[in-house]
Every structure is written in C-alpha cells, then in structure tokens.
N, C-alpha and C. Protein backbone atom coordinates (compact mmCIF):
# COMPACT_ATOMS: atom_id res chain seq x y z
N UNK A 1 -73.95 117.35 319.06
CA UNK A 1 -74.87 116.49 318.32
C UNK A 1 -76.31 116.85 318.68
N UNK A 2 -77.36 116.97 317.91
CA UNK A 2 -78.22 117.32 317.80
C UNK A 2 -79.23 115.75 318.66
N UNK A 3 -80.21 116.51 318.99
CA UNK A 3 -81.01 115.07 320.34
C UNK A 3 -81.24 114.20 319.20
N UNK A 4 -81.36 112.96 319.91
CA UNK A 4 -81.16 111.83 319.22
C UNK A 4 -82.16 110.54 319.45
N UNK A 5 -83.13 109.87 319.11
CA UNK A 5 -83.96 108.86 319.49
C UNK A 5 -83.71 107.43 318.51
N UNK A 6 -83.50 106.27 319.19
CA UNK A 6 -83.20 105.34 318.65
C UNK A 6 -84.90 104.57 318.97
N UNK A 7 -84.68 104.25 316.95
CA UNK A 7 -85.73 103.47 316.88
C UNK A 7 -85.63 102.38 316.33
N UNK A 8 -86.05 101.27 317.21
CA UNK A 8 -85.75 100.06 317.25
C UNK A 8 -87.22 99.32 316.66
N UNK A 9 -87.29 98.71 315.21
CA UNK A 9 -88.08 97.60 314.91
C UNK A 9 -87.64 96.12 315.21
N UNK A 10 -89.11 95.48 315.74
CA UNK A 10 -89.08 94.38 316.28
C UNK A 10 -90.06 93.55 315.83
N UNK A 11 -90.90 94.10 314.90
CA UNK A 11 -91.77 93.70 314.70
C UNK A 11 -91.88 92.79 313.37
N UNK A 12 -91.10 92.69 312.81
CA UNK A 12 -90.94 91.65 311.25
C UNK A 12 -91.53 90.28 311.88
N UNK A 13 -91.33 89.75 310.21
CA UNK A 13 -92.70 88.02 310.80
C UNK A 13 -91.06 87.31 310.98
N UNK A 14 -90.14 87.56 310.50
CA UNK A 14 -88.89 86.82 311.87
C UNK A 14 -89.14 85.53 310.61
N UNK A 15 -89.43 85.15 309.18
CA UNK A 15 -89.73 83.77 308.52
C UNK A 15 -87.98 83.00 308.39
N UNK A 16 -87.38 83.83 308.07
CA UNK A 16 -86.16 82.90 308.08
C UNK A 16 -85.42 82.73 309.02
N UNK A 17 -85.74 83.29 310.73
CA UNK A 17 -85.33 82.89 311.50
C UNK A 17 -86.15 81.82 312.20
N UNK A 18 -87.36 81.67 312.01
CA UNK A 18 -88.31 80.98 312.45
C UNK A 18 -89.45 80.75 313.93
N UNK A 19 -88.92 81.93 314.20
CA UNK A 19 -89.02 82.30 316.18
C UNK A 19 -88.77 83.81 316.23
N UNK A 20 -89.16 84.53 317.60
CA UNK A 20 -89.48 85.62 317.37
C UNK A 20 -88.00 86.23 318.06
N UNK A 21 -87.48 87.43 316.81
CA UNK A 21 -85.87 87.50 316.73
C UNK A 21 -85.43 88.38 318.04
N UNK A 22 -86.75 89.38 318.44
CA UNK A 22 -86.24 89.70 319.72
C UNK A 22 -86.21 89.10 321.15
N UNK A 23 -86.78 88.25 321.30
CA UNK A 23 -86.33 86.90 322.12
C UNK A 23 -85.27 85.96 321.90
N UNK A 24 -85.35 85.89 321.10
CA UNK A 24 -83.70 84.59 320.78
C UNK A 24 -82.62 85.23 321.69
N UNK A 25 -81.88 84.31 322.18
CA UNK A 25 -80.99 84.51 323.29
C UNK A 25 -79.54 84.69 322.21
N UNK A 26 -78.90 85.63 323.18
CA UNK A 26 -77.54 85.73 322.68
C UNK A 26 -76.70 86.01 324.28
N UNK A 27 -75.98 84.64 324.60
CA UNK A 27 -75.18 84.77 325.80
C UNK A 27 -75.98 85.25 327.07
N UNK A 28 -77.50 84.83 326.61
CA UNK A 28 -78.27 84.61 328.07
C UNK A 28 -79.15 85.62 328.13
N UNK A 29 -79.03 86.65 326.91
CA UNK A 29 -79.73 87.77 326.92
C UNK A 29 -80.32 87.72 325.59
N UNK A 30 -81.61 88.48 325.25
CA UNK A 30 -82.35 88.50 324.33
C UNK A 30 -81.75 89.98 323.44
N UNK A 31 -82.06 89.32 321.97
CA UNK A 31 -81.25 90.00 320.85
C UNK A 31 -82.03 91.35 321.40
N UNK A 32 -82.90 92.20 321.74
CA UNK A 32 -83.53 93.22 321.99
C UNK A 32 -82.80 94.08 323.55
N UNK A 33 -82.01 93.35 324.02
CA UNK A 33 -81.95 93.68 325.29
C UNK A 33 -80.27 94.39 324.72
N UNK A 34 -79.51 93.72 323.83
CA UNK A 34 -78.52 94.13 323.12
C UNK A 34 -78.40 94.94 322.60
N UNK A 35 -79.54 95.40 321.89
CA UNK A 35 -79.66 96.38 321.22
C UNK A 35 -80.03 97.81 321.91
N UNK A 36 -81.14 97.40 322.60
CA UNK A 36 -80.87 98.44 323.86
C UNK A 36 -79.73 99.19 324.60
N UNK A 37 -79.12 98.18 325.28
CA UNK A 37 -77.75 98.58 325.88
C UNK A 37 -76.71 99.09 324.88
N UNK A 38 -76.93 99.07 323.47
CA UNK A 38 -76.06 100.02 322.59
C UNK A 38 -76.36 101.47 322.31
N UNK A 39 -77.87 101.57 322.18
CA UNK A 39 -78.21 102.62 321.70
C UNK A 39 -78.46 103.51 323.14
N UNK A 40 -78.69 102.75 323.94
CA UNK A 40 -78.61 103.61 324.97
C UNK A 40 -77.57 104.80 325.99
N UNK A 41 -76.00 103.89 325.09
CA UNK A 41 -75.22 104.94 325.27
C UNK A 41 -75.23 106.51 324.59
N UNK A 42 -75.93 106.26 323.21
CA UNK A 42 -75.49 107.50 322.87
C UNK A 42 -76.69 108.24 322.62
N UNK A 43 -78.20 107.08 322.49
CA UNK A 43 -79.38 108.22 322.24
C UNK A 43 -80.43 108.70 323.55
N UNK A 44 -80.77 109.52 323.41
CA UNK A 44 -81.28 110.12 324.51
C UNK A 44 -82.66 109.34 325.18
N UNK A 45 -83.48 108.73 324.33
CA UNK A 45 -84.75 108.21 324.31
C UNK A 45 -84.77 106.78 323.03
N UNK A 46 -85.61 106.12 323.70
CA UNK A 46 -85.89 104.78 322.50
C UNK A 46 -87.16 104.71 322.37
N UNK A 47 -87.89 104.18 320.76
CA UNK A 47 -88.97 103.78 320.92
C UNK A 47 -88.82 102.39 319.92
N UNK A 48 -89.48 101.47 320.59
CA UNK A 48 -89.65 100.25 320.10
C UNK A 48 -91.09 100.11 319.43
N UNK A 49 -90.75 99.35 318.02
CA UNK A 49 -92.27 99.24 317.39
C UNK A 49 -92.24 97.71 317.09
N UNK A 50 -93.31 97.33 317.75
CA UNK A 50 -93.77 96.05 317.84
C UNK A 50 -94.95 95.56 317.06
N UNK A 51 -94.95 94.70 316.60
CA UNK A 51 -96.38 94.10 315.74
C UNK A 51 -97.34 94.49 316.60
N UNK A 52 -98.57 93.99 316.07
CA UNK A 52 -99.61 93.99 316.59
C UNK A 52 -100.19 93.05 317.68
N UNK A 53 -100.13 93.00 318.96
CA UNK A 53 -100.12 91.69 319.60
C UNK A 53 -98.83 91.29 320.05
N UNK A 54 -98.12 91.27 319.47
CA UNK A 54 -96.45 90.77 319.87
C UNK A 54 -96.61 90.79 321.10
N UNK A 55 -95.73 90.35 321.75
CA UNK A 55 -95.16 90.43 322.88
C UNK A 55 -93.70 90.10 323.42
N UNK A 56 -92.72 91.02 324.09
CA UNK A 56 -91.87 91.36 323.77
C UNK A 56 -90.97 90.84 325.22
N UNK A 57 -89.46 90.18 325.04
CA UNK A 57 -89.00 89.90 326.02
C UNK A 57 -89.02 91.25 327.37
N UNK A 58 -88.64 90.32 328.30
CA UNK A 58 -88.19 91.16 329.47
C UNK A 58 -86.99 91.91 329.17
N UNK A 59 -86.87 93.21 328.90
CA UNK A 59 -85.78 93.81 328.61
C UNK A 59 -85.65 95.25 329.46
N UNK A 60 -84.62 95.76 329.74
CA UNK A 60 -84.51 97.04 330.47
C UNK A 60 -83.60 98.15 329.53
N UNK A 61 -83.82 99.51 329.75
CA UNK A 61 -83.30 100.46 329.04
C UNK A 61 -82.81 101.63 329.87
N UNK A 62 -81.66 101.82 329.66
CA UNK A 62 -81.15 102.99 330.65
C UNK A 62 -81.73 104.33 330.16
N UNK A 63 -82.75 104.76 329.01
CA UNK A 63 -83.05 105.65 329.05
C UNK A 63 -84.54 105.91 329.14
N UNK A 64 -85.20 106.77 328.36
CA UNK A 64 -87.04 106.36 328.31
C UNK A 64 -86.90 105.79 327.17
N UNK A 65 -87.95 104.51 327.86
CA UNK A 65 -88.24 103.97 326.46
C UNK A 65 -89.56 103.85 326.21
N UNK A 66 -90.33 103.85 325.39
CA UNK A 66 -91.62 104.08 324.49
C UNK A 66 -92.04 102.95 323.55
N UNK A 67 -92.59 101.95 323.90
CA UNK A 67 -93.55 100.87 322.91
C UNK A 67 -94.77 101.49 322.31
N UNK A 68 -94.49 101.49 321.06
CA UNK A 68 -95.46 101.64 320.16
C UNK A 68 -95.83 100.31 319.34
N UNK A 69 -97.29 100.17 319.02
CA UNK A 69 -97.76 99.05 318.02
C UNK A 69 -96.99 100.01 316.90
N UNK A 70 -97.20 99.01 315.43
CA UNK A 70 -97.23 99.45 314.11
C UNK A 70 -98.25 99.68 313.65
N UNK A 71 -98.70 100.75 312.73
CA UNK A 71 -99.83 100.92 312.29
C UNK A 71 -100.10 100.66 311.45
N UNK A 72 -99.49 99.50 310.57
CA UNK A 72 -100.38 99.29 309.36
C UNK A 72 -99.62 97.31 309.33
N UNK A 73 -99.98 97.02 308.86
CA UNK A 73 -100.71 95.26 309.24
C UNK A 73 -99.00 94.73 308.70
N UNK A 74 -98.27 94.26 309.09
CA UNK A 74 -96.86 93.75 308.56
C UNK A 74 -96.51 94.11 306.73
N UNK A 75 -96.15 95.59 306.52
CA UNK A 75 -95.68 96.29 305.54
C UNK A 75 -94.39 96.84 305.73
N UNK A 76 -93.91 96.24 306.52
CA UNK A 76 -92.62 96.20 306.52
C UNK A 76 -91.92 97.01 307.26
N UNK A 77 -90.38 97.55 307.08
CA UNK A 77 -89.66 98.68 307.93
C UNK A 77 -90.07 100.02 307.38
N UNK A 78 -90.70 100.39 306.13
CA UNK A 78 -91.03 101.81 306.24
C UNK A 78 -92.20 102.03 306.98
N UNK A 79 -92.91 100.79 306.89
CA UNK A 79 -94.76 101.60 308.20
C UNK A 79 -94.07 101.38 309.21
N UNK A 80 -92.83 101.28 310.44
CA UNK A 80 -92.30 101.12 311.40
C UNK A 80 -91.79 101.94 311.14
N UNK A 81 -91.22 102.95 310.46
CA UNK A 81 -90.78 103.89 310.89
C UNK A 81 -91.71 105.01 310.87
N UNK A 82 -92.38 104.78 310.13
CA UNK A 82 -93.98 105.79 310.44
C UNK A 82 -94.50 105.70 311.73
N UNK A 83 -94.58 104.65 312.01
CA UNK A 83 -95.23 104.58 313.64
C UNK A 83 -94.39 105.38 314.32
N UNK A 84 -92.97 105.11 314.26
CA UNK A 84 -92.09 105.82 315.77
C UNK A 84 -91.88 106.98 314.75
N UNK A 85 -91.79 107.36 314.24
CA UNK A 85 -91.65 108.90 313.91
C UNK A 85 -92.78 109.70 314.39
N UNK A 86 -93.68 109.29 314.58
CA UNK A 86 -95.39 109.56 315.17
C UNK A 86 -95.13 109.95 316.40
N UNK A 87 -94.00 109.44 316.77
CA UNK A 87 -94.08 110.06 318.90
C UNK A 87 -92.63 110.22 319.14
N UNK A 88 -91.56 110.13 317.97
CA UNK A 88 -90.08 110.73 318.52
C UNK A 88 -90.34 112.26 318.27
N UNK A 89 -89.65 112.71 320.03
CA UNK A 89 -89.41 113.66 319.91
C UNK A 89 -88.31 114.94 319.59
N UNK A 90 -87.37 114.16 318.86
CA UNK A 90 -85.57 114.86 318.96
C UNK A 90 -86.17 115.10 317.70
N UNK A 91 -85.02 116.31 317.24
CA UNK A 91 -85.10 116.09 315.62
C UNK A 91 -84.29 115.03 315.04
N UNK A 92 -83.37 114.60 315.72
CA UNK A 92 -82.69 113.21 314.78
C UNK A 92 -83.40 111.53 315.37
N UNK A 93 -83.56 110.47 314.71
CA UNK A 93 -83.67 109.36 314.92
C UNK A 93 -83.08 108.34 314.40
N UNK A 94 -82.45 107.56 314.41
CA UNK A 94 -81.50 106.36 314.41
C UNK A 94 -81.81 105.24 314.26
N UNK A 95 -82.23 104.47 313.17
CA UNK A 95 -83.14 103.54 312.94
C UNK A 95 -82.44 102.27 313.03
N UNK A 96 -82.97 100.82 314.03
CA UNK A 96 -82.28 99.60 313.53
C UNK A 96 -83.32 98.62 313.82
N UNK A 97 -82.66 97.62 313.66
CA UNK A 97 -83.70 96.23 314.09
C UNK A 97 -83.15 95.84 315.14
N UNK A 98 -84.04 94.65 315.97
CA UNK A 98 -83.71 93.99 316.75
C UNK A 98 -82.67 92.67 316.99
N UNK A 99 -82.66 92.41 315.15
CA UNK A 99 -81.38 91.42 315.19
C UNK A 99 -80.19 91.89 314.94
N UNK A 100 -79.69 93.26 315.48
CA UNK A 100 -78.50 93.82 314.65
C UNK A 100 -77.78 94.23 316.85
N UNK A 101 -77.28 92.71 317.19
CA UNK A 101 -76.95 92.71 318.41
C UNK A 101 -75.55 93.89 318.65
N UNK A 102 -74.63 93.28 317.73
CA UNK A 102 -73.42 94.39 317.85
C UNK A 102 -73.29 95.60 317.39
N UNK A 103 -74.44 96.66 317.57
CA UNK A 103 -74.60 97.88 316.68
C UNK A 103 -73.55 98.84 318.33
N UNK A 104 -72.40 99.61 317.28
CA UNK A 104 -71.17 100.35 317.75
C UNK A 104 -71.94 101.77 318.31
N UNK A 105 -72.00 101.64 319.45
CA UNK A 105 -72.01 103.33 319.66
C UNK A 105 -71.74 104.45 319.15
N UNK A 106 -70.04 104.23 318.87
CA UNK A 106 -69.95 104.95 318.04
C UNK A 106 -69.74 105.32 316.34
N UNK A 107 -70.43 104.63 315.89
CA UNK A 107 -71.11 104.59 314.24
C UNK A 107 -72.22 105.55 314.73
N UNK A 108 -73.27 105.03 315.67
CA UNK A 108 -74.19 105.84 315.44
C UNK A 108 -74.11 107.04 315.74
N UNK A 109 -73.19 107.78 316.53
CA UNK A 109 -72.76 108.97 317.25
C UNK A 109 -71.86 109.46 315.23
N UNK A 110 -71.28 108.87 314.90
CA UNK A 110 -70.68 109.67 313.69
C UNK A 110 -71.79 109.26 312.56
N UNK A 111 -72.39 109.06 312.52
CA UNK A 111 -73.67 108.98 312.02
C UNK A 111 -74.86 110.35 311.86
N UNK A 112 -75.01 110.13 313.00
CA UNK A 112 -75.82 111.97 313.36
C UNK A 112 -74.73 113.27 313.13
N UNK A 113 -73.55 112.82 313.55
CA UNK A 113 -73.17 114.02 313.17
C UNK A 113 -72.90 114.67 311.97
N UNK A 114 -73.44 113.68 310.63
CA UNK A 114 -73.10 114.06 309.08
C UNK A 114 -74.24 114.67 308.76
N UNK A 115 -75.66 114.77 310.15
CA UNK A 115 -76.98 115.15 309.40
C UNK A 115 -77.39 116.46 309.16
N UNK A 116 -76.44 117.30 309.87
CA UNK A 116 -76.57 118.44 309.80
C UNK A 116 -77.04 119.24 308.90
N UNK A 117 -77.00 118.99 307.74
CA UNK A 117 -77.71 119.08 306.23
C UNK A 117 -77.99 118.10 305.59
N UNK A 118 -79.08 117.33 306.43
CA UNK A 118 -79.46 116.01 305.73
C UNK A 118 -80.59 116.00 306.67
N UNK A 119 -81.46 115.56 305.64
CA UNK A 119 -83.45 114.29 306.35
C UNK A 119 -82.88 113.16 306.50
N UNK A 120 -81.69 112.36 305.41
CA UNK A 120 -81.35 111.33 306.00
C UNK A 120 -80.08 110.75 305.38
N UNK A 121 -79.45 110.20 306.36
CA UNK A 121 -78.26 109.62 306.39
C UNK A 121 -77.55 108.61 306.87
N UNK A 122 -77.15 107.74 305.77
CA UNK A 122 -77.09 105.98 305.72
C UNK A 122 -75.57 105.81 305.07
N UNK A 123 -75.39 104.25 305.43
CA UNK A 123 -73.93 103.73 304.75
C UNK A 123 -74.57 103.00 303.46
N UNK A 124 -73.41 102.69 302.83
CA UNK A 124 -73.47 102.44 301.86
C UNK A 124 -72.10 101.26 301.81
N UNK A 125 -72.68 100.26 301.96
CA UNK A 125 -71.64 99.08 302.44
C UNK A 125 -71.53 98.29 301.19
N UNK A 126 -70.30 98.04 300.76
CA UNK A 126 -70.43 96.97 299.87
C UNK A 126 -70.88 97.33 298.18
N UNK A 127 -71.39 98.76 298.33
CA UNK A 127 -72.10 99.31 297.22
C UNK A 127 -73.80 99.27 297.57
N UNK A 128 -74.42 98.71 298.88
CA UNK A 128 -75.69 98.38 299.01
C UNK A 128 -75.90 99.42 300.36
N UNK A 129 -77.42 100.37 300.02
CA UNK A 129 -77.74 100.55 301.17
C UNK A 129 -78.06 100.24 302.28
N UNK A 130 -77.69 100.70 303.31
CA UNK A 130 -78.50 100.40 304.74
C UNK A 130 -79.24 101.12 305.62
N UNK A 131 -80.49 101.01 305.07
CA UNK A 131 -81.74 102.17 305.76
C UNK A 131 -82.38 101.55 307.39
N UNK A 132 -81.40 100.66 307.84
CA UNK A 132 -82.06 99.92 309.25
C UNK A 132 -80.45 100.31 309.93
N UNK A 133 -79.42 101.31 309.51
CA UNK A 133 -78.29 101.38 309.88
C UNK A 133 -77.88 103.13 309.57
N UNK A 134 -79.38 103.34 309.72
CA UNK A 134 -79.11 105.17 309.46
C UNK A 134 -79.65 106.14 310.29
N UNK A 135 -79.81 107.38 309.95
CA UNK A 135 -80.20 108.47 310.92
C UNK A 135 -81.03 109.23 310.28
N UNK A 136 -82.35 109.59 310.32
CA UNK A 136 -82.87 110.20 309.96
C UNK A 136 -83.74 111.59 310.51
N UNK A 137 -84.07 112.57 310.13
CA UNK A 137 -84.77 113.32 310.66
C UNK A 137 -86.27 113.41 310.10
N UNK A 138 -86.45 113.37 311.78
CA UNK A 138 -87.48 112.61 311.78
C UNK A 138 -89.09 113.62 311.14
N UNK A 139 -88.90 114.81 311.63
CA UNK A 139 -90.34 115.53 311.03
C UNK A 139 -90.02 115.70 309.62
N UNK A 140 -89.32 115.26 308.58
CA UNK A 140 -88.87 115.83 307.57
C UNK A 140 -89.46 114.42 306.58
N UNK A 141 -88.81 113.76 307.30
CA UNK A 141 -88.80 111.94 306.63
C UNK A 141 -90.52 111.19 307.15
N UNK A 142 -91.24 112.14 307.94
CA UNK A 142 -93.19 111.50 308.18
C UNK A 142 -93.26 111.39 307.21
N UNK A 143 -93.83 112.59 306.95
CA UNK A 143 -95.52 112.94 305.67
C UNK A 143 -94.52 111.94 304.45
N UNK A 144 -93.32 112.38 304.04
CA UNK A 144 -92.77 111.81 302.95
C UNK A 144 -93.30 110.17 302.92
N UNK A 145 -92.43 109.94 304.15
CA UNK A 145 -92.55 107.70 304.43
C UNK A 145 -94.23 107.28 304.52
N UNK A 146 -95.46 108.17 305.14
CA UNK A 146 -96.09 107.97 305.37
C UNK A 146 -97.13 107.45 303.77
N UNK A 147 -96.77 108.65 303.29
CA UNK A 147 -97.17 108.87 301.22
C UNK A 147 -97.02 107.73 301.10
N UNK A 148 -95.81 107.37 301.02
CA UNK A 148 -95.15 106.08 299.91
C UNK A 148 -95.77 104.81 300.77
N UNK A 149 -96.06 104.81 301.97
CA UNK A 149 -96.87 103.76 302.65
C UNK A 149 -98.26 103.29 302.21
N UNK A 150 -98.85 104.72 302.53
CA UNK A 150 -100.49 104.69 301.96
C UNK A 150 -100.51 104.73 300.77
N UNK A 151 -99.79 104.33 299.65
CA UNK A 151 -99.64 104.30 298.44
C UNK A 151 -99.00 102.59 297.78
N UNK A 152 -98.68 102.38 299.02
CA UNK A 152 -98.02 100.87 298.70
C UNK A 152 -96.68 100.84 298.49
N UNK A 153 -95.99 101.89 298.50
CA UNK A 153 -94.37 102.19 297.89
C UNK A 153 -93.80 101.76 299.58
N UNK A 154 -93.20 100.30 299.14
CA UNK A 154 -92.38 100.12 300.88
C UNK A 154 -91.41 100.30 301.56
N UNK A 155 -90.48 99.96 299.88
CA UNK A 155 -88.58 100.14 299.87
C UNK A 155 -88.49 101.57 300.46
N UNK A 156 -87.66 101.44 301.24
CA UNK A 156 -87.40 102.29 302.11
C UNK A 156 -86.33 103.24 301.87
N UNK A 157 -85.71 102.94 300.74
CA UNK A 157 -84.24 103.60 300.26
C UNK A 157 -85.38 104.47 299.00
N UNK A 158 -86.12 104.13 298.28
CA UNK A 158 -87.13 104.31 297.47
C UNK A 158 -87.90 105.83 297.65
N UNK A 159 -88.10 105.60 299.19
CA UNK A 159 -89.05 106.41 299.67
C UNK A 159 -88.17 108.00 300.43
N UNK A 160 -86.68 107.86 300.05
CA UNK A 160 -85.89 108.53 300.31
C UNK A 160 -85.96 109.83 299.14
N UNK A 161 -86.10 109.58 297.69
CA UNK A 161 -86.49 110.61 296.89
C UNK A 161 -87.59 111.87 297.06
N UNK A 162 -86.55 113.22 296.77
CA UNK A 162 -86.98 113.98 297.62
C UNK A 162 -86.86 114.98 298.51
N UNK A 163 -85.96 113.76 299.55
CA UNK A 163 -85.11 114.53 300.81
C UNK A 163 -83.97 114.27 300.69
N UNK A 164 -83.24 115.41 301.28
CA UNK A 164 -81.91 115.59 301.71
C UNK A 164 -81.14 114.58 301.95
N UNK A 165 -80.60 113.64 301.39
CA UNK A 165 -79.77 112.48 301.45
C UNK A 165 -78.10 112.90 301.55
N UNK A 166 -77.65 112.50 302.47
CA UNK A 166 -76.15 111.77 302.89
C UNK A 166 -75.71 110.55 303.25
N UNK A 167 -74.37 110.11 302.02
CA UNK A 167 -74.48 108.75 302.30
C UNK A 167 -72.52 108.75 303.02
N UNK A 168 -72.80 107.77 303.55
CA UNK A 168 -71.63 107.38 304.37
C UNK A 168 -71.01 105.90 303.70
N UNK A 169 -69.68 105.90 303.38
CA UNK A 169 -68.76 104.56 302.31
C UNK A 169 -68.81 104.16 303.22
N UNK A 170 -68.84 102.83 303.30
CA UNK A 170 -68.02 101.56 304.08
C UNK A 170 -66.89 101.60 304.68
N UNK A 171 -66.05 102.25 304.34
CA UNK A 171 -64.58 103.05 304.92
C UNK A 171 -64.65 104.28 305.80
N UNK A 172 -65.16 104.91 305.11
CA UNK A 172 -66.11 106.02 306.59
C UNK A 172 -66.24 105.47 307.69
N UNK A 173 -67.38 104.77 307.46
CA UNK A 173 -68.05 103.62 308.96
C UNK A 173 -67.37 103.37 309.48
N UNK A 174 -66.20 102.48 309.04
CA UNK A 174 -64.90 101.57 309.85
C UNK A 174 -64.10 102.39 310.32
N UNK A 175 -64.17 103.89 310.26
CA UNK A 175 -63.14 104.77 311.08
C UNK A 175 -63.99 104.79 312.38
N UNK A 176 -65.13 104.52 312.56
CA UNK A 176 -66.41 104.20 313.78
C UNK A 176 -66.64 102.84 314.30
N UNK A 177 -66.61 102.01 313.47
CA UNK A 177 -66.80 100.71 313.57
C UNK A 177 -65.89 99.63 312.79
N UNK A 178 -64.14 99.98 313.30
CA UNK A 178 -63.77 98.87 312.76
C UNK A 178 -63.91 97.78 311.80
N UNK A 179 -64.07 97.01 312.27
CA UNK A 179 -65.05 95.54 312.23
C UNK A 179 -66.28 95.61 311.63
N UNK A 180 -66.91 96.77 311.45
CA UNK A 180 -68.34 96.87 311.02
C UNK A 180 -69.55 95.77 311.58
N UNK A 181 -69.17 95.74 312.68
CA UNK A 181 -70.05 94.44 313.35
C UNK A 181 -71.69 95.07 313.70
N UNK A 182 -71.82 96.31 313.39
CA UNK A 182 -73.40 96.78 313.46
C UNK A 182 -74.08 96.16 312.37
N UNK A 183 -73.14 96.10 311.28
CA UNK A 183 -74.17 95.75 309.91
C UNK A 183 -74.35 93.63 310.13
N UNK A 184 -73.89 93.48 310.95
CA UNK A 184 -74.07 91.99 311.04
C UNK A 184 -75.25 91.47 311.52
N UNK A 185 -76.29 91.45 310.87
CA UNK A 185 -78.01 90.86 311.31
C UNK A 185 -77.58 89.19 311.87
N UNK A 186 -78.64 88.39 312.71
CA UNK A 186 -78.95 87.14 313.53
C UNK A 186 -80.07 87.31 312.90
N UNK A 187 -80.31 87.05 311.39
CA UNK A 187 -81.51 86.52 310.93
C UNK A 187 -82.04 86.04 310.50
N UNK A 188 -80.67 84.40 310.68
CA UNK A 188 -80.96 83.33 311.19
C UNK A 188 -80.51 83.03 312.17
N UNK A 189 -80.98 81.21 312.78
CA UNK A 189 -79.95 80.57 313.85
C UNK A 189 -79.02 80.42 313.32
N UNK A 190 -78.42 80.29 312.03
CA UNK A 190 -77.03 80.45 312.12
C UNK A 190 -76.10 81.27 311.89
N UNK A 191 -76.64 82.57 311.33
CA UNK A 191 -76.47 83.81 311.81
C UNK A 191 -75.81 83.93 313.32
N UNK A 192 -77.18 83.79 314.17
CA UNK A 192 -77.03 83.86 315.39
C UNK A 192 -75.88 83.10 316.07
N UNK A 193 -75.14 81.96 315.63
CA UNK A 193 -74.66 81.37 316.26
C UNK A 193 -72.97 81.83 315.38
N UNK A 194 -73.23 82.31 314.51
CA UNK A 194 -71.44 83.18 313.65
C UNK A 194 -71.51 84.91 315.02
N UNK A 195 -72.57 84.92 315.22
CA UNK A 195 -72.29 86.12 316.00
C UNK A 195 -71.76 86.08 317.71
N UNK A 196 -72.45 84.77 317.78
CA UNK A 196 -71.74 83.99 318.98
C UNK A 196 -70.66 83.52 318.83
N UNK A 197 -69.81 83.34 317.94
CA UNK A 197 -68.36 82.86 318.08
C UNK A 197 -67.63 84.35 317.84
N UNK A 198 -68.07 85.12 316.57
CA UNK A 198 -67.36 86.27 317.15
C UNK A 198 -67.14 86.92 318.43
N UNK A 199 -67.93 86.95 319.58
CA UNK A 199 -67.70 87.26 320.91
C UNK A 199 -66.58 86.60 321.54
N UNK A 200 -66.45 85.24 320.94
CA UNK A 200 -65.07 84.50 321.33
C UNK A 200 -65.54 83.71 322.82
C-alpha cells in the first residue's frame, strides 16, 4: 500500500448536534480521540483541520499528528481538505470527520488499495456518495479542490470532475466492514447515543 495520511475534519459549525462534535464523549472518550485510535492503525501520519479558533479536546495519536487551521472561513469539507492537502505528505490521504467514531481499519486499508489508478476513491452506499469515507490522492485532488473553492463550487463529489475516480458498492465495503459501522456519523445526541448502544 502506497503511504497513507489520515485527514481528519473537525471543524464544521456541529448545528444539529449543538456542541462541539469533537468533544462529545463516547464511553468517556471524545468522538476525536476515536477516530484517532482507528486511523492510526493503518495510516502513517494524521492531520487534523480545525476551525479557526477552535479548540480541540485532549486527545493522543500513536502516530505524527499535525493541526492545521482551515483556510477559508466555514465553507465546508472541500476548503478542509484544501488545508490538509497543503502539508500531507504521502501520496494517498484518507479523508473523515470527527463524528464518524467506528471508522474500520480495515475499509480504509482496502480503500487505498483500489487507488492505484485513481486521484480518488469512495463508496457508494445506498446509491449515495461518501467523500468524508474515501481516499484520495492528494497532489492530484489540490489545485483541482482548491479551483472549485475559490470559485464557490463546495460539493465535494462535484469537485471530483476531472480526476481519476474509483468507486467502491456498498457490498465491496462490507467484505471490510461488515456492519459498515464507519459510515455511521454522531451528528446528533441521538445519533450519539444509537452508537452507544451498538457497543452493547
């Protein structure tokens, strides 16, 4: 598998959860600290992109990890991935949020390995994309995401025209992720609290 950097947004205004989503506790630990300890099995480096100002739980990472602000004023997950594409250094990167607590190691490990002829590569769950549940490469997918930013174009599946696209079925995934419990967002409290009974 080709090096790998997981990039973690944290920075959304969090409106329908109502509180800031990488702090909210899940079993004593903050949704960010979860997410960490997943991606840290399989990617080499993390960079976290945080609002402007934010401030971010106490969390630890078994690999390097890298806080970056966002650079452009709450425009959503494509200027967050502009920011951390700005300082990842692998050619692959692995994009999620901070409320996506049960993201599978290995999804994202069979994930990168479809990119081999791909800028980017996502599931396709349900019939709906998931661009906060994909892999992208990263010098290929800048200048492109950056355009459609400074232009106002935000959708992120949108901003994919262009490049090298591979998409992964819902049945794919689940030969990685069972359960598909990566695609399960806490973004709400009661979200958060269906993801707490799944733990049992």
């Amino acid at each position: 598998m080709e090096g790998l950097t997981a990039v973690v947004l944290v920075g959304g205004k969090s409106s329908r959860f109502g509180s800031d989503k990488a702090s909210a506790l899940l079993r004593g630990r903050p949704l960010l600290q979860w997410v960490l300890d997943a991606v840290g099995q399989v990617c080499e480096a993390v960079v976290v992109v945080k609002a402007r100002g934010q401030v971010l739980p106490d969390a630890t990472c078994s690999v390097p990890m890298t806080v970056v602000e966002d650079l452009y004023d709450a425009q959503g997950p494509l200027a967050g991935l502009v920011a951390a594409f700005e300082v990842v250094r692998t050619p692959l990167a692995f994009a999620t949020s901070c409320d996506s607590p049960l993201a599978e190691p290995a999804l994202i490990r069979f994930l990168a390995s479809r990119a081999a002829e791909a800028d980017v590569v996502y599931p396709l769950v349900e019939g709906r994309p998931q661009p906060l549940v994909a892999v992208y490469r990263a010098a290929a997918c800048l200048p492109v995401f950056r355009e459609n930013v400074e232009r106002g174009q935000l959708r992120v599946v949108v901003a994919y025209e262009g490049l090298r696209q591979e998409t992964v079925t819902g049945e794919e995934a689940a030969t990685a992720d069972p359960r598909l419990r990566t695609f399960l967002n806490a973004n709400t409290p009661e979200r958060l609290a269906e993801i707490d009974a799944l733990l049992g």
